[in-house]
C-alpha atoms as a PDB file:
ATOM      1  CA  UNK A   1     184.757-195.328 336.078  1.00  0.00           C
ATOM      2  CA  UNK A   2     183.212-198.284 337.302  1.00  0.00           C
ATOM      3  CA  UNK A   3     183.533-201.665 335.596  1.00  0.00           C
ATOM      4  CA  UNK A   4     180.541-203.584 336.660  1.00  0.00           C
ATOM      5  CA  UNK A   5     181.741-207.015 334.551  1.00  0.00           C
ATOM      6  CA  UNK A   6     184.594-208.301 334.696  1.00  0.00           C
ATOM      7  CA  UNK A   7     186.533-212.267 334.670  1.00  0.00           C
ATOM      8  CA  UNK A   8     189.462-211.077 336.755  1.00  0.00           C
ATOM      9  CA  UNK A   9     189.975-213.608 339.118  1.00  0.00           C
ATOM     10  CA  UNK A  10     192.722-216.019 338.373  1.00  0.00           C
ATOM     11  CA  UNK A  11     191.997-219.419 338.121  1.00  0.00           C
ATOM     12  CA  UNK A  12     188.185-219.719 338.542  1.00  0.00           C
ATOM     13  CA  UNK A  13     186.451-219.805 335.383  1.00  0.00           C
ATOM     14  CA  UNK A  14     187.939-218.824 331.635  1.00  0.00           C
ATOM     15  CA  UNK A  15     189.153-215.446 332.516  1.00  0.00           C
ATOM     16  CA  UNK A  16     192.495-214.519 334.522  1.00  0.00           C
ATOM     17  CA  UNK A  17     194.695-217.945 334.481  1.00  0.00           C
ATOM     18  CA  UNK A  18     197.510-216.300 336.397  1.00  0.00           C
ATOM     19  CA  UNK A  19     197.868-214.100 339.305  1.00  0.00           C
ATOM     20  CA  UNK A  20     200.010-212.025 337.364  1.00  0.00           C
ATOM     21  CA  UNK A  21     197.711-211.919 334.431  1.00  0.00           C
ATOM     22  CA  UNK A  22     194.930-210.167 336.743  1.00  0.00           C
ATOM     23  CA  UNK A  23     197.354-207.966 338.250  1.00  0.00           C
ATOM     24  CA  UNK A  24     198.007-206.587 334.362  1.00  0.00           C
ATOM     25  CA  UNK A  25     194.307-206.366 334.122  1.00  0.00           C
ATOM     26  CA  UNK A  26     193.775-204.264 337.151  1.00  0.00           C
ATOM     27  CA  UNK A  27     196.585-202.129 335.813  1.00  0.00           C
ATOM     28  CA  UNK A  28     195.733-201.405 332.665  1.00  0.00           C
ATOM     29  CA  UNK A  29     192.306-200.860 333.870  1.00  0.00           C
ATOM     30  CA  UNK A  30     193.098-198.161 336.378  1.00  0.00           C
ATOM     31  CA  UNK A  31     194.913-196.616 333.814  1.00  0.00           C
ATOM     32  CA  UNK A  32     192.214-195.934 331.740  1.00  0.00           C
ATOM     33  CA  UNK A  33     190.231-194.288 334.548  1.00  0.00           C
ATOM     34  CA  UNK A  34     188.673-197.469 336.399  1.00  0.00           C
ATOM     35  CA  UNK A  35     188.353-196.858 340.156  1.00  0.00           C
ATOM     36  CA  UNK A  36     186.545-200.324 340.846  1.00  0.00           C
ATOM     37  CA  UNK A  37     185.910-203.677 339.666  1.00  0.00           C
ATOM     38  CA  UNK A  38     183.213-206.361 339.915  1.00  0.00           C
ATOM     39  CA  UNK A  39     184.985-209.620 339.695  1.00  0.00           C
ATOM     40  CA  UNK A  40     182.173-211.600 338.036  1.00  0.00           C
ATOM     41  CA  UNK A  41     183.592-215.037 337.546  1.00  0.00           C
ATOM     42  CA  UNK A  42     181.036-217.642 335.576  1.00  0.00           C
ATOM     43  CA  UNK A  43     179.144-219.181 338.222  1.00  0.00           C
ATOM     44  CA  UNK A  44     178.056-222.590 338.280  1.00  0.00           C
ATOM     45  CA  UNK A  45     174.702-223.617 335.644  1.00  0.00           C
ATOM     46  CA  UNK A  46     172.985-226.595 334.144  1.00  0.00           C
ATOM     47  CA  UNK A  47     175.401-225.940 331.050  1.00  0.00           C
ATOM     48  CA  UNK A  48     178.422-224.716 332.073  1.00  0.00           C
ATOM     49  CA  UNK A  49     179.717-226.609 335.730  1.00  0.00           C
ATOM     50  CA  UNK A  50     182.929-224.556 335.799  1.00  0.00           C
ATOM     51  CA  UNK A  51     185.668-226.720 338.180  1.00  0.00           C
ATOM     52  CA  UNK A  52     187.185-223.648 339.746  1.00  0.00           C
ATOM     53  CA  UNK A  53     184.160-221.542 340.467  1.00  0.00           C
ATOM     54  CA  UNK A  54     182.730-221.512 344.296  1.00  0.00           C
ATOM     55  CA  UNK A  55     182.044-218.751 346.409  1.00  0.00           C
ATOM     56  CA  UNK A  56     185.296-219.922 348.907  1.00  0.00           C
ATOM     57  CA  UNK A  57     186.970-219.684 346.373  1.00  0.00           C
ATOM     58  CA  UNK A  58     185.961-216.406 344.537  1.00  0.00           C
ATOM     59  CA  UNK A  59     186.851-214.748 348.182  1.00  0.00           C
ATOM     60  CA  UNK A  60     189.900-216.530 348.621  1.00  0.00           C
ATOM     61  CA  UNK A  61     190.980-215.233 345.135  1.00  0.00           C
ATOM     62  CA  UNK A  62     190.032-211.750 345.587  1.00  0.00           C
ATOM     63  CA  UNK A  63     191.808-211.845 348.895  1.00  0.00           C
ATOM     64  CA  UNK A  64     194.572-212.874 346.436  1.00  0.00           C
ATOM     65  CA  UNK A  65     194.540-210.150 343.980  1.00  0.00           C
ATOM     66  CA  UNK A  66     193.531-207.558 346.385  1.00  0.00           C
ATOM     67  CA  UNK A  67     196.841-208.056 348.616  1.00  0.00           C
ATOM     68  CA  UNK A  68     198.713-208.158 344.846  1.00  0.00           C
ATOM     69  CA  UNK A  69     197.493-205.083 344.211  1.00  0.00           C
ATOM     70  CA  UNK A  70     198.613-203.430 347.380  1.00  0.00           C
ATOM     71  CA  UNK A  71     202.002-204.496 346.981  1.00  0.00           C
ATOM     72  CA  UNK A  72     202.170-203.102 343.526  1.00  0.00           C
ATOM     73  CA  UNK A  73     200.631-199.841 344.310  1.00  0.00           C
ATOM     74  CA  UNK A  74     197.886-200.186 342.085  1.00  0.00           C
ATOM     75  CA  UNK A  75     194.775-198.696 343.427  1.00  0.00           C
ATOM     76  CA  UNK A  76     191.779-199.950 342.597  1.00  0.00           C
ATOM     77  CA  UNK A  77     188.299-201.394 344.212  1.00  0.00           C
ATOM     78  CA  UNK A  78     187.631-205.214 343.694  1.00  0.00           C
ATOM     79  CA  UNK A  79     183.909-205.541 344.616  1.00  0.00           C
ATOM     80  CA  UNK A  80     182.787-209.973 344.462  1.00  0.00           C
ATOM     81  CA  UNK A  81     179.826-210.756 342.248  1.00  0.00           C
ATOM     82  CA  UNK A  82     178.572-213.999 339.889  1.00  0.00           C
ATOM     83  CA  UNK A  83     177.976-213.560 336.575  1.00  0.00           C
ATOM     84  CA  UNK A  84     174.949-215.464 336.875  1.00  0.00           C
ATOM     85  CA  UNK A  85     173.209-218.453 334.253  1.00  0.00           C
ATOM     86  CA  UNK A  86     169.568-217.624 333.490  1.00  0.00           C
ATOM     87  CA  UNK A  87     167.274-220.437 334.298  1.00  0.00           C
ATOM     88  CA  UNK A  88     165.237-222.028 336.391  1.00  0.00           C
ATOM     89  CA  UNK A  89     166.681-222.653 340.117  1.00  0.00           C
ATOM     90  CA  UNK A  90     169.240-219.801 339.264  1.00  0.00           C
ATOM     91  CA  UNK A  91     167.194-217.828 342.150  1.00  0.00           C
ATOM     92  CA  UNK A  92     167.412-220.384 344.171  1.00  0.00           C
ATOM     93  CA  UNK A  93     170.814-221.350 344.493  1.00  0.00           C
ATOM     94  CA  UNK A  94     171.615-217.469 344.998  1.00  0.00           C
ATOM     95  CA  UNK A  95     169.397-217.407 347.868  1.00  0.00           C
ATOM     96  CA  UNK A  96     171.173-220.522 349.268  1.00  0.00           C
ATOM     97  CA  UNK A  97     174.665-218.373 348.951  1.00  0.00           C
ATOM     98  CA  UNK A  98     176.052-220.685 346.004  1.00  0.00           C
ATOM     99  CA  UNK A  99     176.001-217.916 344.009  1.00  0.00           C
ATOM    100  CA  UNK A 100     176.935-213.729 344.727  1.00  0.00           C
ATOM    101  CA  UNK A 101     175.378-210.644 343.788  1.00  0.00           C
ATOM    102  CA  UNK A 102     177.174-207.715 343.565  1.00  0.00           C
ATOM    103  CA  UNK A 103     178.863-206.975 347.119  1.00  0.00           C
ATOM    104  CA  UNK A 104     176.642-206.509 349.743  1.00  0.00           C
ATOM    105  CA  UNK A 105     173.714-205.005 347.257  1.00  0.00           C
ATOM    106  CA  UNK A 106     170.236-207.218 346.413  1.00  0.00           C
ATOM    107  CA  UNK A 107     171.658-206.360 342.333  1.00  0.00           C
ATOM    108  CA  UNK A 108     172.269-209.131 340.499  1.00  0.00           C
ATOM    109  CA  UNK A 109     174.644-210.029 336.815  1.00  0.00           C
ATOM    110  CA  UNK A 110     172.472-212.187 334.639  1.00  0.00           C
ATOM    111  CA  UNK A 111     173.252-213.923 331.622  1.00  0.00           C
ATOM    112  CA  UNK A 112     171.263-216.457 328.881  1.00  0.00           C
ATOM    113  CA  UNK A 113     172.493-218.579 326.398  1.00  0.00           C
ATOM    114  CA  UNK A 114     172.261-216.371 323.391  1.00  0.00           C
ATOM    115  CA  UNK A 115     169.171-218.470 321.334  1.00  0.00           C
ATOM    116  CA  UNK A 116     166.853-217.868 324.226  1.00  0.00           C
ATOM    117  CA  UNK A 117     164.026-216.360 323.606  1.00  0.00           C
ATOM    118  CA  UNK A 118     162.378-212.449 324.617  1.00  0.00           C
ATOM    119  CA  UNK A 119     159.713-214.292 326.783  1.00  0.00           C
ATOM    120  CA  UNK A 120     162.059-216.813 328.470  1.00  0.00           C
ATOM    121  CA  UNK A 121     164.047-214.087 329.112  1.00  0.00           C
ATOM    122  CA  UNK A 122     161.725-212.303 330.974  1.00  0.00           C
ATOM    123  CA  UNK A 123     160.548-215.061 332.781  1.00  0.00           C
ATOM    124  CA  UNK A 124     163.665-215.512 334.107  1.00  0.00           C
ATOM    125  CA  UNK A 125     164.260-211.790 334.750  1.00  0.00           C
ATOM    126  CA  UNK A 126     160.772-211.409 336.865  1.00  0.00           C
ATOM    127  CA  UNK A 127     161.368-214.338 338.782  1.00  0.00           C
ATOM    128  CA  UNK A 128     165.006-212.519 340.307  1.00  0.00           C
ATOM    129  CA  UNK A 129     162.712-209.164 340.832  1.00  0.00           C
ATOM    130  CA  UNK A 130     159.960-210.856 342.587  1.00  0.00           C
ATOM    131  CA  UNK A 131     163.033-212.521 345.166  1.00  0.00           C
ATOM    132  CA  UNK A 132     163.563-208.459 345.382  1.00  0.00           C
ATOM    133  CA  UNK A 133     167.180-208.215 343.528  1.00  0.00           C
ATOM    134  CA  UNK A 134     167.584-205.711 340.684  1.00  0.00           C
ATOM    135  CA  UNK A 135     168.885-207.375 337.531  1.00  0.00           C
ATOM    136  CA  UNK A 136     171.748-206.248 335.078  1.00  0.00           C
ATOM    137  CA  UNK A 137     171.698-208.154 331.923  1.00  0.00           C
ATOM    138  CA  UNK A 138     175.170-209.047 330.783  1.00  0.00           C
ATOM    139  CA  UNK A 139     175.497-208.324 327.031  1.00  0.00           C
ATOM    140  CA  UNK A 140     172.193-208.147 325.170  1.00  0.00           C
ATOM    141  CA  UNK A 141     173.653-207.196 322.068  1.00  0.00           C
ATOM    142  CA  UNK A 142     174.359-210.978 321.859  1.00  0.00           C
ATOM    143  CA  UNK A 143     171.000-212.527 322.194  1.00  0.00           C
ATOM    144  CA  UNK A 144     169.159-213.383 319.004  1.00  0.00           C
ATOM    145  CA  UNK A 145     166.032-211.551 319.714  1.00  0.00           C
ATOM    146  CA  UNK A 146     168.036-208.484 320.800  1.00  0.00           C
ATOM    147  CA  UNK A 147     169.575-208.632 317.374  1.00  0.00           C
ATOM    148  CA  UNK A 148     166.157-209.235 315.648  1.00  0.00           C
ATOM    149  CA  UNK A 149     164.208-206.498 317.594  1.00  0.00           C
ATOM    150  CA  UNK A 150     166.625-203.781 319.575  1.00  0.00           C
ATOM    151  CA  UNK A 151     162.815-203.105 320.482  1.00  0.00           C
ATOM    152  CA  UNK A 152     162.849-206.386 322.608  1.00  0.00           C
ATOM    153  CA  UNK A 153     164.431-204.745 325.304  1.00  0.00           C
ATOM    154  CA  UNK A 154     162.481-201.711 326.085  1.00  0.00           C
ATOM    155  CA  UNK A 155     159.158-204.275 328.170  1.00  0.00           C
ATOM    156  CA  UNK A 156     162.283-205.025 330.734  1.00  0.00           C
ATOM    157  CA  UNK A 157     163.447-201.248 330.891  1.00  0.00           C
ATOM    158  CA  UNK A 158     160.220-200.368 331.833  1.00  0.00           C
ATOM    159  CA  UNK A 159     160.371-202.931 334.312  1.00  0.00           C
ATOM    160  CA  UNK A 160     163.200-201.470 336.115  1.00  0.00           C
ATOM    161  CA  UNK A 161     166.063-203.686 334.598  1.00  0.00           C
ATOM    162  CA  UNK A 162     169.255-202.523 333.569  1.00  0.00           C
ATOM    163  CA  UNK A 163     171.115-203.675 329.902  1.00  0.00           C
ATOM    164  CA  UNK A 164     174.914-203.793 330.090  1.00  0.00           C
ATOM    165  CA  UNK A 165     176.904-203.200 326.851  1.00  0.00           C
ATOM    166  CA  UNK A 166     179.871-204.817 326.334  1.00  0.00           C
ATOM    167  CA  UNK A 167     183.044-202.273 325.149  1.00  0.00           C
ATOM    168  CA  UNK A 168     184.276-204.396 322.395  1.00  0.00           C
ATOM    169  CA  UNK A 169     180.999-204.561 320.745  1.00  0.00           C
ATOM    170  CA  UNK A 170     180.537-200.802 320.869  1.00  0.00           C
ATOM    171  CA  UNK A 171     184.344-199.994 319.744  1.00  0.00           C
ATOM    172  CA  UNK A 172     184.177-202.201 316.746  1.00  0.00           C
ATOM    173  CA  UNK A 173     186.079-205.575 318.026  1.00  0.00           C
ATOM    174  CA  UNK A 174     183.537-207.885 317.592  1.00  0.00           C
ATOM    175  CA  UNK A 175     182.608-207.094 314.059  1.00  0.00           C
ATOM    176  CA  UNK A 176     180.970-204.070 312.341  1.00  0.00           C
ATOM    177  CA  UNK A 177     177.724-205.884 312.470  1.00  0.00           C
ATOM    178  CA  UNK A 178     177.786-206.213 316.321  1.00  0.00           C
ATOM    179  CA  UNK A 179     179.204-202.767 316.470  1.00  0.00           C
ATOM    180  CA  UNK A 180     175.942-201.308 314.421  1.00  0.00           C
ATOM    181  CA  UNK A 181     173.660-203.328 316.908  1.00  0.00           C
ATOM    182  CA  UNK A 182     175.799-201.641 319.506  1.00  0.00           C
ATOM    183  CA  UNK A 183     175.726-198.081 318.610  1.00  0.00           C
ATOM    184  CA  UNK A 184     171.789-199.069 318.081  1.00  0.00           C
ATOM    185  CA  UNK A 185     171.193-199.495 321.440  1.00  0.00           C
ATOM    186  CA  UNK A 186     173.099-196.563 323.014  1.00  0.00           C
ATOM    187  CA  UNK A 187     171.905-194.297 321.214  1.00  0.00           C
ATOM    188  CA  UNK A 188     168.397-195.053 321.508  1.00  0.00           C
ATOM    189  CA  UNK A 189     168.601-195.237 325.543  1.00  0.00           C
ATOM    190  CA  UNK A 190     168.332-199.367 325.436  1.00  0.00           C
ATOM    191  CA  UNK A 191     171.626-199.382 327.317  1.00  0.00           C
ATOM    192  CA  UNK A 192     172.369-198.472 330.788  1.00  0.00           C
ATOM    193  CA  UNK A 193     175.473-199.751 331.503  1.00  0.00           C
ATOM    194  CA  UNK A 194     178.974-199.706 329.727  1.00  0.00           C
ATOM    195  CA  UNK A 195     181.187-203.125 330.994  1.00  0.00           C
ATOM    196  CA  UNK A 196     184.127-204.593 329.690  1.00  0.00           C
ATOM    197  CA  UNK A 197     183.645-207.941 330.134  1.00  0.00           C
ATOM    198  CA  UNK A 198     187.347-208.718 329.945  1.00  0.00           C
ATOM    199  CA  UNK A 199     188.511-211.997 330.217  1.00  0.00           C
ATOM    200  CA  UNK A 200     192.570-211.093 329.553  1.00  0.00           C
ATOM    201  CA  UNK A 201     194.954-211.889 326.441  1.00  0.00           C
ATOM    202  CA  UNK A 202     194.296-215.338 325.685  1.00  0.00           C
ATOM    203  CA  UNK A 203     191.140-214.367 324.526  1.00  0.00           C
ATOM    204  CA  UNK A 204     192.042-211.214 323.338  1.00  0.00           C
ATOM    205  CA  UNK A 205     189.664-209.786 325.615  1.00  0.00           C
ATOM    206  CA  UNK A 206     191.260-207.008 327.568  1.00  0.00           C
ATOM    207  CA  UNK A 207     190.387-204.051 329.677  1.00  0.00           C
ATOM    208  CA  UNK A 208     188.606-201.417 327.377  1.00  0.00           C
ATOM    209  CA  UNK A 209     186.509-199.328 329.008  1.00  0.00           C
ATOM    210  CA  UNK A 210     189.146-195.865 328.237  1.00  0.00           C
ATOM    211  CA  UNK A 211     187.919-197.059 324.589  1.00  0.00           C
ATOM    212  CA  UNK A 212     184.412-197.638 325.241  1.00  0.00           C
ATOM    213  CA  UNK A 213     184.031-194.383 326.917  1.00  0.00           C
ATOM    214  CA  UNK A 214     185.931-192.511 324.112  1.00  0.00           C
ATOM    215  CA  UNK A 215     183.392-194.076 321.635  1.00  0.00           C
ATOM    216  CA  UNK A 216     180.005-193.328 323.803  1.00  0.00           C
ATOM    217  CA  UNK A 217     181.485-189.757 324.706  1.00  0.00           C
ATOM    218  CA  UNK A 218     181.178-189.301 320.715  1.00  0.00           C
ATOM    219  CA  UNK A 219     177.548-190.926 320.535  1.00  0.00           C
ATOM    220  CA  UNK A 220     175.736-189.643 323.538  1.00  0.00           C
ATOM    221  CA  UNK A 221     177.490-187.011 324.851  1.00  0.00           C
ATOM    222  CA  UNK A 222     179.924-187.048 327.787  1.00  0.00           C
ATOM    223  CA  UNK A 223     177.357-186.611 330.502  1.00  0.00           C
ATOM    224  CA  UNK A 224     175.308-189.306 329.059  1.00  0.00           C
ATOM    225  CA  UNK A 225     178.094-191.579 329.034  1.00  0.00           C
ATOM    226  CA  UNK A 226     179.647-190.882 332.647  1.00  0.00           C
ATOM    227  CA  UNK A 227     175.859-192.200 333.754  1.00  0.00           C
ATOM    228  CA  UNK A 228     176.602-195.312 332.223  1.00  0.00           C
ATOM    229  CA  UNK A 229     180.278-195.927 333.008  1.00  0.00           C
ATOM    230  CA  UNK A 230     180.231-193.808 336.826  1.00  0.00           C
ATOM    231  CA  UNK A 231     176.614-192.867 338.400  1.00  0.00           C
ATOM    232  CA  UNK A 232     174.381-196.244 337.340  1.00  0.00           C
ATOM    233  CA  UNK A 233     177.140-198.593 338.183  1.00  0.00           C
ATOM    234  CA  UNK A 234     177.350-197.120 341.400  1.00  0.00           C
ATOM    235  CA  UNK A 235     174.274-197.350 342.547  1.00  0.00           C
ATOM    236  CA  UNK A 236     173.737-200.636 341.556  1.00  0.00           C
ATOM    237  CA  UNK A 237     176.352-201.352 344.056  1.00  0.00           C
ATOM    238  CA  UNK A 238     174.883-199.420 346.751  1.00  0.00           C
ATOM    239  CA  UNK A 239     171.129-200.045 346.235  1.00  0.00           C
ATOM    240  CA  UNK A 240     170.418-196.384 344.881  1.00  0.00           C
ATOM    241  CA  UNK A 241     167.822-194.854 342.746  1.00  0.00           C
ATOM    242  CA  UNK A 242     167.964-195.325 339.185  1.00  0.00           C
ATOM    243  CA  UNK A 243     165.961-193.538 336.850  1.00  0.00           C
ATOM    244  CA  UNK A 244     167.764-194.299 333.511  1.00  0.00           C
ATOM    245  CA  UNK A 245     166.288-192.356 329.811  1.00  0.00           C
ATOM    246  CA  UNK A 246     163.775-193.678 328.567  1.00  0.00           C
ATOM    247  CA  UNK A 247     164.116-195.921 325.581  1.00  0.00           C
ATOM    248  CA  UNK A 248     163.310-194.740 322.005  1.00  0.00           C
ATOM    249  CA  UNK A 249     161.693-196.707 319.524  1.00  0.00           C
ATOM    250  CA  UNK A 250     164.281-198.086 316.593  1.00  0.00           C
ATOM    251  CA  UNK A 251     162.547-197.619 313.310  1.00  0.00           C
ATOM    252  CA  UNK A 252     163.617-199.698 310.272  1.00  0.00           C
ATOM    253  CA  UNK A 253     165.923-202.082 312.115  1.00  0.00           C
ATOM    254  CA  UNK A 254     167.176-204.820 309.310  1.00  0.00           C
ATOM    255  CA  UNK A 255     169.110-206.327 311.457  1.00  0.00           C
ATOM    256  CA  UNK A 256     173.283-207.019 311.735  1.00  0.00           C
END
């Protein structure tokens, strides 16, 4: 599998704090079936100036974890990325090389602060696609209107963007509410990317993506599932074709 979000860098934003604590990440990754990582540390916003996030940095600490990893035998992939702050400039300051998209691909990890609305959103979104990068939206299951309308997503779909589910939500660790929303959006093709998002044990926020895939395999169907957690991922890392299901309509959503 490939884990296209994850805060495993030590020491850059509110993920990894140790060396040691990403080494346990990367292990208990691979040994759910991980073969590569993108290290998506917080990047710098309007709202959230994290102190330990710069692109020196970022490679300095993967250079870090990858040579810890060697000399612990653990083998996995670290690919850099940003998880990347929605909002005006954002586009800007990536195309200035303050902030990373995912390796040496034009795909991008984008995240909003979770009131914002379905056409701020997607004024946002548009304005990375017309700079040419392909977006991945980190975690929609979190965003109001997601949670109001699953059907909110599907204008964005059709656009070409991709919606990355977060494994706790889908497994049940962020609430039964969240995991209803969850299963929502898998199963209706509004989802076309699984992600851990793990951020390590002080936030109880591990690797999960053995669970996550366990839980889809039961939803969707295992090929179905090694799209999202193996095929997708990979070509958003290598600039490949994507043609992802297309979404069905929810019908008498209530809400979580």
């Amino acid at each position: 599998m490939i884990d296209l979000h994850a805060h495993i860098l030590h020491a850059v934003d509110d993920g990894a704090r140790t060396l040691a604590e990403a080494v346990a990440m990367a292990r208990a990754s691979v040994a759910q079936g991980v073969t590569t990582i993108a290290a998506t540390p917080h990047g710098h916003s309007s709202v959230s100036a994290w102190a330990g996030y710069s692109v020196i940095k970022l490679h300095d600490r993967l250079d870090e974890l990858r040579a810890a990893l060697r000399a612990e035998r653990i083998a996995l992939e670290l690919v850099p990325g940003t998880e990347i702050f929605g909002e005006p400039g954002a586009v800007e300051r990536l195309r200035q090389g303050e902030l990373l998209p995912y390796g040496e691909s034009k795909a991008v990890l984008v995240e909003f602060h979770f009131g914002i609305t379905q056409a701020a959103a997607e004024q946002v979104v548009f304005a990375f696609q017309r700079a040419r990068h392909r977006v991945v939206i980190a975690h929609p299951e979190r965003y109001r209107f997601v949670q109001d309308d699953p059907n909110s997503l599907s204008p964005m779909i059709e656009r070409g963007v991709l919606m990355q589910l977060t494994g706790d939500a889908l497994v049940g660790n962020q609430g039964e509410g969240m995991r209803h929303l969850a299963e929502t959006l898998l199963t209706h093709g509004l989802i076309q990317i699984i992600a851990s998002d793990a951020h390590g044990p002080h936030h109880n926020r591990l690797p999960n993506m053995g669970q996550a895939r366990a839980r889809a395999n039961e939803l969707i169907g295992v090929d179905a599932t090694d799209l999202l957690t193996q095929h997708i991922p990979a070509a958003v890392l290598n600039d490949g074709l994507i043609a992802p299901a297309t979404p069905q309509q929810v019908q008498r959503w209530s809400g979580r």
